[in-house]
N, C-alpha and C. Protein backbone atom coordinates (compact mmCIF):
# COMPACT_ATOMS: atom_id res chain seq x y z
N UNK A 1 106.75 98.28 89.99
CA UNK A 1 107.73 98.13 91.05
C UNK A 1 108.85 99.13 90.86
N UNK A 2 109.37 99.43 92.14
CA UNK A 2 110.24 100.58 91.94
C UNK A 2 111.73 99.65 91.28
N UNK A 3 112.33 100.59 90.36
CA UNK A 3 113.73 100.18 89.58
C UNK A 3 115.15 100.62 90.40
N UNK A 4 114.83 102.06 90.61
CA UNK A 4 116.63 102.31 91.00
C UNK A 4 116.45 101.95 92.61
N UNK A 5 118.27 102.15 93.13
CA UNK A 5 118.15 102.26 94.46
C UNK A 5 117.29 102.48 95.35
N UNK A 6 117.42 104.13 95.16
CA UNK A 6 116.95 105.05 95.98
C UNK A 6 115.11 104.60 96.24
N UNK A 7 114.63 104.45 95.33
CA UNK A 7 112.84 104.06 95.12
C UNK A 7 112.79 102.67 96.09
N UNK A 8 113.86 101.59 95.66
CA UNK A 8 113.38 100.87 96.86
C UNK A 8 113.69 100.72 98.30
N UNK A 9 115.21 101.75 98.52
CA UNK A 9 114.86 102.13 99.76
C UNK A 9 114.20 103.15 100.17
N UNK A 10 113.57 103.67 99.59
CA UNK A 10 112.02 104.61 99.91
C UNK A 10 111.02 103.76 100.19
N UNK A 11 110.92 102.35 99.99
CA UNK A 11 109.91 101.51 100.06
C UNK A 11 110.03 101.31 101.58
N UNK A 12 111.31 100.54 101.20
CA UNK A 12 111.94 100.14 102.91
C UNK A 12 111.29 101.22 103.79
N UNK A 13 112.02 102.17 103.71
CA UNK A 13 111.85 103.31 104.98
C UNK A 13 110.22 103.85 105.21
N UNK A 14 109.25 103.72 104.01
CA UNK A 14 108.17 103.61 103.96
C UNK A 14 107.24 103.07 104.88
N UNK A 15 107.38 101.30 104.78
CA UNK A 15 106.97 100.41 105.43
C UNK A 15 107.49 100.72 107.18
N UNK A 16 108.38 100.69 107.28
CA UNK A 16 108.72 100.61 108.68
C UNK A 16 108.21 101.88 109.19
N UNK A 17 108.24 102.86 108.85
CA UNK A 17 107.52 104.42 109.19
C UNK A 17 106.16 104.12 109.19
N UNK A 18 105.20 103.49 108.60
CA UNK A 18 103.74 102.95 108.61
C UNK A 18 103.68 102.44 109.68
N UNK A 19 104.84 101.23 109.73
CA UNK A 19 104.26 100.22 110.85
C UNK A 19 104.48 100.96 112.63
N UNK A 20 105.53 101.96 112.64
CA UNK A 20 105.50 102.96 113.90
C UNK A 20 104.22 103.46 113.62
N UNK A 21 103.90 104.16 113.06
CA UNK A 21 103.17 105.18 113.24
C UNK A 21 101.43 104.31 113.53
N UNK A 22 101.43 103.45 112.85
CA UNK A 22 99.69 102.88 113.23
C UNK A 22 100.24 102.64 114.72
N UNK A 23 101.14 102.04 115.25
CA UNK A 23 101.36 101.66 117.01
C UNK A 23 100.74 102.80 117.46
N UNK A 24 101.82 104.32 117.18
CA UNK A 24 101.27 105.05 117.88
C UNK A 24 99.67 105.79 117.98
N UNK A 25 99.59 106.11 116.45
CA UNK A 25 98.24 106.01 116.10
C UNK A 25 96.98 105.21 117.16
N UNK A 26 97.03 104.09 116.85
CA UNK A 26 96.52 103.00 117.86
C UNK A 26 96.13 103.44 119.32
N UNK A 27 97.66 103.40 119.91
CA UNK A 27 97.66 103.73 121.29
C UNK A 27 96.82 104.78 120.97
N UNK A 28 96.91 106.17 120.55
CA UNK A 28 96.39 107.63 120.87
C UNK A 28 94.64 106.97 120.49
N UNK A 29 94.26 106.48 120.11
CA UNK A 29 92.64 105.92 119.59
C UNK A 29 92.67 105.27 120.76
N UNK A 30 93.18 104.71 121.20
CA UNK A 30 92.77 103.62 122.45
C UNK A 30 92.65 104.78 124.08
N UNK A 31 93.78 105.79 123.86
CA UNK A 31 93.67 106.08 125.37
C UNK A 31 92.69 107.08 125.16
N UNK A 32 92.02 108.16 124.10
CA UNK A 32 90.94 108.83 123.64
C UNK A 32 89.73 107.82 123.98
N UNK A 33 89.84 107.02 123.53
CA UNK A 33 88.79 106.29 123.81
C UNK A 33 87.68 105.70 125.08
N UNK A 34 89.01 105.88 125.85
CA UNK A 34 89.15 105.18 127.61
C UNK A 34 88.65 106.61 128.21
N UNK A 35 89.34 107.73 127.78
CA UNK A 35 88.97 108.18 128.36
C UNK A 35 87.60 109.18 128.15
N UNK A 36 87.16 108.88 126.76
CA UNK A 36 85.91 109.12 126.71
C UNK A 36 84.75 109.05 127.78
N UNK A 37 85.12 107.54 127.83
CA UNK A 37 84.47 106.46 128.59
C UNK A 37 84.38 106.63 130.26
N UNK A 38 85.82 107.08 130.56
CA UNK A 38 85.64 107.33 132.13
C UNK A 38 85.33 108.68 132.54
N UNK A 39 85.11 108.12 134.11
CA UNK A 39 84.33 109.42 134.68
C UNK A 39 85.18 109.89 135.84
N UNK A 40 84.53 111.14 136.53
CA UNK A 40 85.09 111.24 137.63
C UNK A 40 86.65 111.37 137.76
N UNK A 41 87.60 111.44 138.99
CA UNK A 41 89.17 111.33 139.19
C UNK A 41 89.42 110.31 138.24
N UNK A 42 88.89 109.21 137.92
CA UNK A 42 89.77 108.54 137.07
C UNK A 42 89.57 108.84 135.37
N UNK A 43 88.60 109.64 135.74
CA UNK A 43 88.12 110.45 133.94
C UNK A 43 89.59 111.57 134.16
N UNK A 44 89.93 111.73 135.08
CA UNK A 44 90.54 113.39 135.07
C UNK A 44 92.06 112.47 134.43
N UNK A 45 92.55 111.65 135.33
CA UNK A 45 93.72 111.01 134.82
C UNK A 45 93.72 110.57 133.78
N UNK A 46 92.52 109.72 133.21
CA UNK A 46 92.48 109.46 131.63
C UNK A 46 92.64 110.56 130.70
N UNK A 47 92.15 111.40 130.96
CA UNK A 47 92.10 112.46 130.19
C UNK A 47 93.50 113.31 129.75
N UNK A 48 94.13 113.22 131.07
CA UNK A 48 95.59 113.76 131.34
C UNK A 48 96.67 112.97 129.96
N UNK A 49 96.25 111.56 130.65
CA UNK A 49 97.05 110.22 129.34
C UNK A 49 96.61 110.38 127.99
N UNK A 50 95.65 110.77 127.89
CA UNK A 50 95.37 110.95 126.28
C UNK A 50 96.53 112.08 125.61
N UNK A 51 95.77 113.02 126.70
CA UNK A 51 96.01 114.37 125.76
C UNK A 51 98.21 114.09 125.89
N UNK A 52 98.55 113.28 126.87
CA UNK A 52 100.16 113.68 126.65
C UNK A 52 100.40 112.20 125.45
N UNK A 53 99.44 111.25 125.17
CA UNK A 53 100.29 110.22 123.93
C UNK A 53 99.74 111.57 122.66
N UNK A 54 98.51 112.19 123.03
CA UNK A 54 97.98 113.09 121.59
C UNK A 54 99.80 114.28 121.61
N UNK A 55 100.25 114.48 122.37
CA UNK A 55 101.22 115.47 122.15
C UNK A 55 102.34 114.88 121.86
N UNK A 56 102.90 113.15 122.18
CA UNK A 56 104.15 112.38 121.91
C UNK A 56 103.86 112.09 120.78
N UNK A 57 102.26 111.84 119.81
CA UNK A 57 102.25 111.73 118.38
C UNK A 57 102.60 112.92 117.38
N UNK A 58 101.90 114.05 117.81
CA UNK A 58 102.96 115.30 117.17
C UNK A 58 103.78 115.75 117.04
N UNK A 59 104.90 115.33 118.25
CA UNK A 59 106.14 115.49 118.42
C UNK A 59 106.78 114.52 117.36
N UNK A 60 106.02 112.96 116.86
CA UNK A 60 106.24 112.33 116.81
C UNK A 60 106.27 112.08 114.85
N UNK A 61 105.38 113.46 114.47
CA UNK A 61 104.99 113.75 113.14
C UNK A 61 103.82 112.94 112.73
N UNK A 62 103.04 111.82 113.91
CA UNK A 62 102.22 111.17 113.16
C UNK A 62 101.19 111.95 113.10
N UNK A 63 100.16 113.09 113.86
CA UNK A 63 99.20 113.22 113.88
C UNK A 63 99.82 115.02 113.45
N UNK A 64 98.86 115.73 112.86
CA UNK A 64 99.08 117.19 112.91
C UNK A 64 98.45 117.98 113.75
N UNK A 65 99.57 118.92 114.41
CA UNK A 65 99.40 119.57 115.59
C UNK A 65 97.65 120.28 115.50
N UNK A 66 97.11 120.64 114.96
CA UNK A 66 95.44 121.04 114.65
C UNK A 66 94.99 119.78 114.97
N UNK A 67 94.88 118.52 114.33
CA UNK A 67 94.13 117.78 114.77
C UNK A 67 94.12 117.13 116.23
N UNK A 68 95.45 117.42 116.60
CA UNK A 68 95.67 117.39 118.38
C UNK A 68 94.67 117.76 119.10
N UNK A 69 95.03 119.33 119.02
CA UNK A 69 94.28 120.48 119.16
C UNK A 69 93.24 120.22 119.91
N UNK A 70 92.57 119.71 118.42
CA UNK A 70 91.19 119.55 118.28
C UNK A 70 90.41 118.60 119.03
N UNK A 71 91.12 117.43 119.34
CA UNK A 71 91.05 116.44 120.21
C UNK A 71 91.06 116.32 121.84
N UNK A 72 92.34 117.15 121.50
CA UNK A 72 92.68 117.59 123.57
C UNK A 72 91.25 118.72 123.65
N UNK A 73 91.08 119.40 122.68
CA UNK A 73 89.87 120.17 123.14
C UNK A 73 88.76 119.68 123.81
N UNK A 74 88.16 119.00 122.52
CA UNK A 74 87.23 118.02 122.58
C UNK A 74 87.18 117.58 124.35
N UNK A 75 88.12 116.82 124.85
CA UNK A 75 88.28 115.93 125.99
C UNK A 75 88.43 117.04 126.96
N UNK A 76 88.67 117.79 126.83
CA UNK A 76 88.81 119.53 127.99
C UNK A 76 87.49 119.11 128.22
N UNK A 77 86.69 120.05 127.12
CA UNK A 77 85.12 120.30 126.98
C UNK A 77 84.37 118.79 127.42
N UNK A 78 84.73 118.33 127.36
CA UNK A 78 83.78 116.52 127.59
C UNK A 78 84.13 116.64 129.01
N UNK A 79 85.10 116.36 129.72
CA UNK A 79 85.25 116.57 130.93
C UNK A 79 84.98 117.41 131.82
N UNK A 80 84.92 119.07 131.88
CA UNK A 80 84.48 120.25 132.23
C UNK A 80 82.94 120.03 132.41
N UNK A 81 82.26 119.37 131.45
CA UNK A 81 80.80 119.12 131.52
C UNK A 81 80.35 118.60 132.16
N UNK A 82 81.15 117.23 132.43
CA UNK A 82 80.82 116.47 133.30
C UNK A 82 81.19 116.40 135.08
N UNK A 83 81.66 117.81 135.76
CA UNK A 83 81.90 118.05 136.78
C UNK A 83 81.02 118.90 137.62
């Protein structure tokens, strides 16, 4: 267990920075997901919602800007295919 101050409010600030970041985390898995899934105009809008929570998580420090990237790509290319 941490001893001085500083270590256990590193714990503190720890925990609460985890518990944001899986929310957002979460959300960005959930609207990737949806819009895997949809097709058509409402694939195009899903797609739109992903890729802007994938850019409020980088802004956000949870996800790194490459693995964004890589993701909004992904959903470009998945969608483009399917038109």
């Amino acid at each position: 267990m941490a001893t001085t101050k500083s270590a256990v409010k590193r714990i503190r600030q720890n925990e609460r920075r985890r518990l944001r970041n899986r929310t957002v985390r979460s959300r960005v898995r959930t609207l990737v997901k949806a819009a895997r899934a949809a097709d058509g105009q409402a694939g195009s809008a899903a797609v739109l919602e992903a890729i802007r929570a994938l850019d409020k998580a980088v802004s956000k420090g949870v996800l790194h800007r490459n693995t964004a990237a890589r993701k909004k790509s992904a959903l470009a290319r998945r969608l483009s295919a399917h038109r």
